[in-house]
C-alpha atoms as a PDB file:
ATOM      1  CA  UNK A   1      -7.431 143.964  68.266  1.00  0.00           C
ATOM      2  CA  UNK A   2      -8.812 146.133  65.475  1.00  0.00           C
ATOM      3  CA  UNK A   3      -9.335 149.242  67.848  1.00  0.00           C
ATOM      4  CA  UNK A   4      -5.382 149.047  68.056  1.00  0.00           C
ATOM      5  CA  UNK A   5      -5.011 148.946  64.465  1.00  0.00           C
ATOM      6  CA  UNK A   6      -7.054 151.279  63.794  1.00  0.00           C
ATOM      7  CA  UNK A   7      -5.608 153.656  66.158  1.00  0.00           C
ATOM      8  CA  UNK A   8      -2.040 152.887  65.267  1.00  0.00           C
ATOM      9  CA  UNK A   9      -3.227 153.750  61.281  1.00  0.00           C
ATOM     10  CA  UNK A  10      -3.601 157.046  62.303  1.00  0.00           C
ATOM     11  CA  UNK A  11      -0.857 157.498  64.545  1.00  0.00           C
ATOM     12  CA  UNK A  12       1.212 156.473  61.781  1.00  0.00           C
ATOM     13  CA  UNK A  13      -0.434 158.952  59.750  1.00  0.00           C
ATOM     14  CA  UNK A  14       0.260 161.634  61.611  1.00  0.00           C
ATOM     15  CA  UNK A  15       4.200 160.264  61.419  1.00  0.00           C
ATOM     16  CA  UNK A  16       3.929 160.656  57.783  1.00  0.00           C
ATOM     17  CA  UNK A  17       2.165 163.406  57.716  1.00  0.00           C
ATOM     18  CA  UNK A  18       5.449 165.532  59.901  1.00  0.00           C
ATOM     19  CA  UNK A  19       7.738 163.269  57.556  1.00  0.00           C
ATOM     20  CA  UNK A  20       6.224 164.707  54.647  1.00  0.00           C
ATOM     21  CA  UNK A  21       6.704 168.140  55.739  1.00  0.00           C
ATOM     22  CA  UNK A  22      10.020 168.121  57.186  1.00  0.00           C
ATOM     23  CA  UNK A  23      11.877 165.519  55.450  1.00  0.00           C
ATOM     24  CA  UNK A  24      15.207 163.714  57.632  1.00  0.00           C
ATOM     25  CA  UNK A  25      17.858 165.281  58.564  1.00  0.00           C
ATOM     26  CA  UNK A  26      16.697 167.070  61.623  1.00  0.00           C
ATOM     27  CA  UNK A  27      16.642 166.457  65.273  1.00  0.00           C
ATOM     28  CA  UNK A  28      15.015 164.125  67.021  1.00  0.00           C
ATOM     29  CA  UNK A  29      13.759 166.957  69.523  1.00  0.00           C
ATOM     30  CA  UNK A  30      11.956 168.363  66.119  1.00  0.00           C
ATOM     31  CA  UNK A  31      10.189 165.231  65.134  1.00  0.00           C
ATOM     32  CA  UNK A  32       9.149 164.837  68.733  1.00  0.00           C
ATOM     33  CA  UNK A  33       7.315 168.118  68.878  1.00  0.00           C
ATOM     34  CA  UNK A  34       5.798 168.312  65.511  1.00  0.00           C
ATOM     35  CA  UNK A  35       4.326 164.657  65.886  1.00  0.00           C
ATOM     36  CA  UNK A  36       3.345 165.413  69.655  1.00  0.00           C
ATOM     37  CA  UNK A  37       1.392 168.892  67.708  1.00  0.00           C
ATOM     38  CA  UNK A  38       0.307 166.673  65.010  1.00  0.00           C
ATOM     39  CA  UNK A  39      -1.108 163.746  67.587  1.00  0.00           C
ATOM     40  CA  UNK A  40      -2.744 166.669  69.871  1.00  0.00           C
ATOM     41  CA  UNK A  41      -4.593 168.024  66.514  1.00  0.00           C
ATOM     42  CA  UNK A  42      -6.093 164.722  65.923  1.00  0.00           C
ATOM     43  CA  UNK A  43      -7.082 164.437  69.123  1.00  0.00           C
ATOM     44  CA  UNK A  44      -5.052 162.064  70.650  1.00  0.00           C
ATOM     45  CA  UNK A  45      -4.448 161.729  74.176  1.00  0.00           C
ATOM     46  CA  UNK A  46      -0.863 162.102  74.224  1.00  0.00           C
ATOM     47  CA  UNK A  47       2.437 162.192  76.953  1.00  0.00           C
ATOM     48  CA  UNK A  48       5.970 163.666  75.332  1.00  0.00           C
ATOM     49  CA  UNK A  49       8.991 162.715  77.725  1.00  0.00           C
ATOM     50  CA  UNK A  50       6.923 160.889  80.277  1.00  0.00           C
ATOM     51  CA  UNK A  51       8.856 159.843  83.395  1.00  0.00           C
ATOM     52  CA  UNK A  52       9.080 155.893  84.153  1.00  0.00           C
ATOM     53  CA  UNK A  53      10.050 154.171  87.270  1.00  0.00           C
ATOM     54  CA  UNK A  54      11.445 150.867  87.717  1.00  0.00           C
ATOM     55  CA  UNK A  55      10.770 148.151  90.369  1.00  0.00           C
ATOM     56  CA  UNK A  56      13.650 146.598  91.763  1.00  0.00           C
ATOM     57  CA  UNK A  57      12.380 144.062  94.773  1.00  0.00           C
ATOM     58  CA  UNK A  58      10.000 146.184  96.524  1.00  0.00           C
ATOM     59  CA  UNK A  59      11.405 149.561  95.719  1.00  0.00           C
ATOM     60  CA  UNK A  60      10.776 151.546  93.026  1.00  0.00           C
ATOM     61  CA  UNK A  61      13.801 153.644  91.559  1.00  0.00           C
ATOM     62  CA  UNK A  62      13.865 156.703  89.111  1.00  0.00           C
ATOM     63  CA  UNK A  63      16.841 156.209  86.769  1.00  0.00           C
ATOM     64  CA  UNK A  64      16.075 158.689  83.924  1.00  0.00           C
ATOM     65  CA  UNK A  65      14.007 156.544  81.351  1.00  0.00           C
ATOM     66  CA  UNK A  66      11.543 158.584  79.339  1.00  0.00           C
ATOM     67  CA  UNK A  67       9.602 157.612  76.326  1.00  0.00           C
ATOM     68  CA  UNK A  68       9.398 160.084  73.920  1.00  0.00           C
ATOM     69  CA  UNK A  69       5.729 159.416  72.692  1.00  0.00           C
ATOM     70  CA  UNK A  70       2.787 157.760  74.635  1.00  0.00           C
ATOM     71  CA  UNK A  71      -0.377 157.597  72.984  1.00  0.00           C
ATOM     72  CA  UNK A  72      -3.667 156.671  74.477  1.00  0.00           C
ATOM     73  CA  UNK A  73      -1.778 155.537  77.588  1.00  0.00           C
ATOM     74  CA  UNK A  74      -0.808 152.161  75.347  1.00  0.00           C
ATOM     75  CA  UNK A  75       1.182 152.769  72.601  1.00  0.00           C
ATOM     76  CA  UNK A  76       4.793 153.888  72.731  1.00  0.00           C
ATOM     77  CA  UNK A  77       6.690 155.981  69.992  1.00  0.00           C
ATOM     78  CA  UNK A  78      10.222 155.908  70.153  1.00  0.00           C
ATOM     79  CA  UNK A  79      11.881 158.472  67.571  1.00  0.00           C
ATOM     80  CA  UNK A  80      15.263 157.795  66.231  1.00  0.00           C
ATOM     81  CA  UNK A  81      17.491 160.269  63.782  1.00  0.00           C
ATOM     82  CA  UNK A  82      20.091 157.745  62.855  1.00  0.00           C
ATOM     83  CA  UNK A  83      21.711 156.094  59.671  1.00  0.00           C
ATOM     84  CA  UNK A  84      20.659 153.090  60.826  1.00  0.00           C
ATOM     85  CA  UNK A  85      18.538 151.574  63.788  1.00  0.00           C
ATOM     86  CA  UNK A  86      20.342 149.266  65.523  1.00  0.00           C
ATOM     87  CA  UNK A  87      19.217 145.850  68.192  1.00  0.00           C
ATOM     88  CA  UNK A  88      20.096 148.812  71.102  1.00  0.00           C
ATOM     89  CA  UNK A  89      17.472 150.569  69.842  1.00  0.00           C
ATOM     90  CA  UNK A  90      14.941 147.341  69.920  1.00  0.00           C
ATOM     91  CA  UNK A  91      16.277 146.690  73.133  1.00  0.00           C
ATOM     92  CA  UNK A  92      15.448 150.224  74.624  1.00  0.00           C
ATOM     93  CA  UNK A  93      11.801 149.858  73.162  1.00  0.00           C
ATOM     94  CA  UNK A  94      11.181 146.197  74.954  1.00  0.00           C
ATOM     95  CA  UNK A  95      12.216 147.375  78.060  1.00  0.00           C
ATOM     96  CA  UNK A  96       9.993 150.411  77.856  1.00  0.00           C
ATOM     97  CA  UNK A  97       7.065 147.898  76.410  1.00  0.00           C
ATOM     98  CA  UNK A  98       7.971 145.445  79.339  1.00  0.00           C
ATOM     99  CA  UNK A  99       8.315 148.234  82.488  1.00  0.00           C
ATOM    100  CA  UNK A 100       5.308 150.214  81.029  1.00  0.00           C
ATOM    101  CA  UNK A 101       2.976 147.416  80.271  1.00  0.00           C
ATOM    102  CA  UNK A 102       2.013 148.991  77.088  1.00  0.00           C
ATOM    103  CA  UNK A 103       1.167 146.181  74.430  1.00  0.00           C
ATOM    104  CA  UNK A 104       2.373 148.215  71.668  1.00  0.00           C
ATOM    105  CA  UNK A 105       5.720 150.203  70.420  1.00  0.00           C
ATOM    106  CA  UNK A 106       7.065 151.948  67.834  1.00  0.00           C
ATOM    107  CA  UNK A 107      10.349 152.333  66.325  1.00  0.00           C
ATOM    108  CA  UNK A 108       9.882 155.271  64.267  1.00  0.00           C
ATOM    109  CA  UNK A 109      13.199 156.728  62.225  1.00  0.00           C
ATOM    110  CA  UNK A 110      13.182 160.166  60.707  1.00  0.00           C
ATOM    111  CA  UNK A 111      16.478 159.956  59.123  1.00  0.00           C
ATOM    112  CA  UNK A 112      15.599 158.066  56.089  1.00  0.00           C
ATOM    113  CA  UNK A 113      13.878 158.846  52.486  1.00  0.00           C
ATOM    114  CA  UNK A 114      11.306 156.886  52.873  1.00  0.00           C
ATOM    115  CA  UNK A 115       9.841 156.687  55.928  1.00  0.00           C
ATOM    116  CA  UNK A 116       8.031 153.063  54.867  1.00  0.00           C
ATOM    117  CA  UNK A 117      11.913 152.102  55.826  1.00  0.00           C
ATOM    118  CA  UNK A 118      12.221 153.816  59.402  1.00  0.00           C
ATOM    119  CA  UNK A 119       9.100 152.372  60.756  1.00  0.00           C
ATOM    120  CA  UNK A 120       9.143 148.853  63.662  1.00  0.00           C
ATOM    121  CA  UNK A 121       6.690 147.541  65.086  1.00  0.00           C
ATOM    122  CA  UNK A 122       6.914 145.452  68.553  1.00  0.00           C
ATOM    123  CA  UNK A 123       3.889 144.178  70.636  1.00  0.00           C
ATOM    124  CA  UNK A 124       4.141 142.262  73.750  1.00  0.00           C
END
């Protein structure tokens, strides 16, 4: 859909943008609130930490998953400060994708150079 690529040009923009300025090697808190700033600036209609549930039969349980980013109530940032992202951190972002319905998700690393190299993309 080109309104989703469109939209996730400038997301990513705005991830470059706090990359650019802060460079790795902080926490992941830090990324999380300059981005969220960065997102709100542009205009974005963004959650930070937003609280999901899980269905399990015909219950529906609150276990403690949060997703860091959402944007536009469809797209799903997930920020990592690590060496290295690993398939747990795929994982994670599926499941979020899959509880949340959201048809797009982002791995997004701050702890690299370049941040060309800490970027994923999933869609479902």
């Amino acid at each position: 859909m080109l309104q989703d690529e469109i939209l996730t040009e400038k997301i990513l923009g705005c991830a470059y943008t706090v990359h650019s300025i802060l460079g790795p090697g902080l926490l992941e808190k830090t990324y999380e609130e300059c981005l969220f700033y960065e997102l709100k600036q542009k205009g974005f209609m963004v959650e930070k930490q937003r609280e999901m549930t899980l269905k399990y039969k015909d219950i529906w349980i609150n276990v403690g998953y949060r997703l860091d980013l959402l944007v536009e109530g469809r797209i799903i940032l997930e920020l990592k400060t690590v060496d290295d992202l690993a398939p747990i951190h795929t994982a994670q972002l599926l499941t979020y994708l899959r509880l949340s319905e959201c048809p797009i998700g982002y791995l997004i690393n701050f702890n690299v150079k370049s941040l060309k190299h800490g970027i994923k993309r999933y869609i479902i």
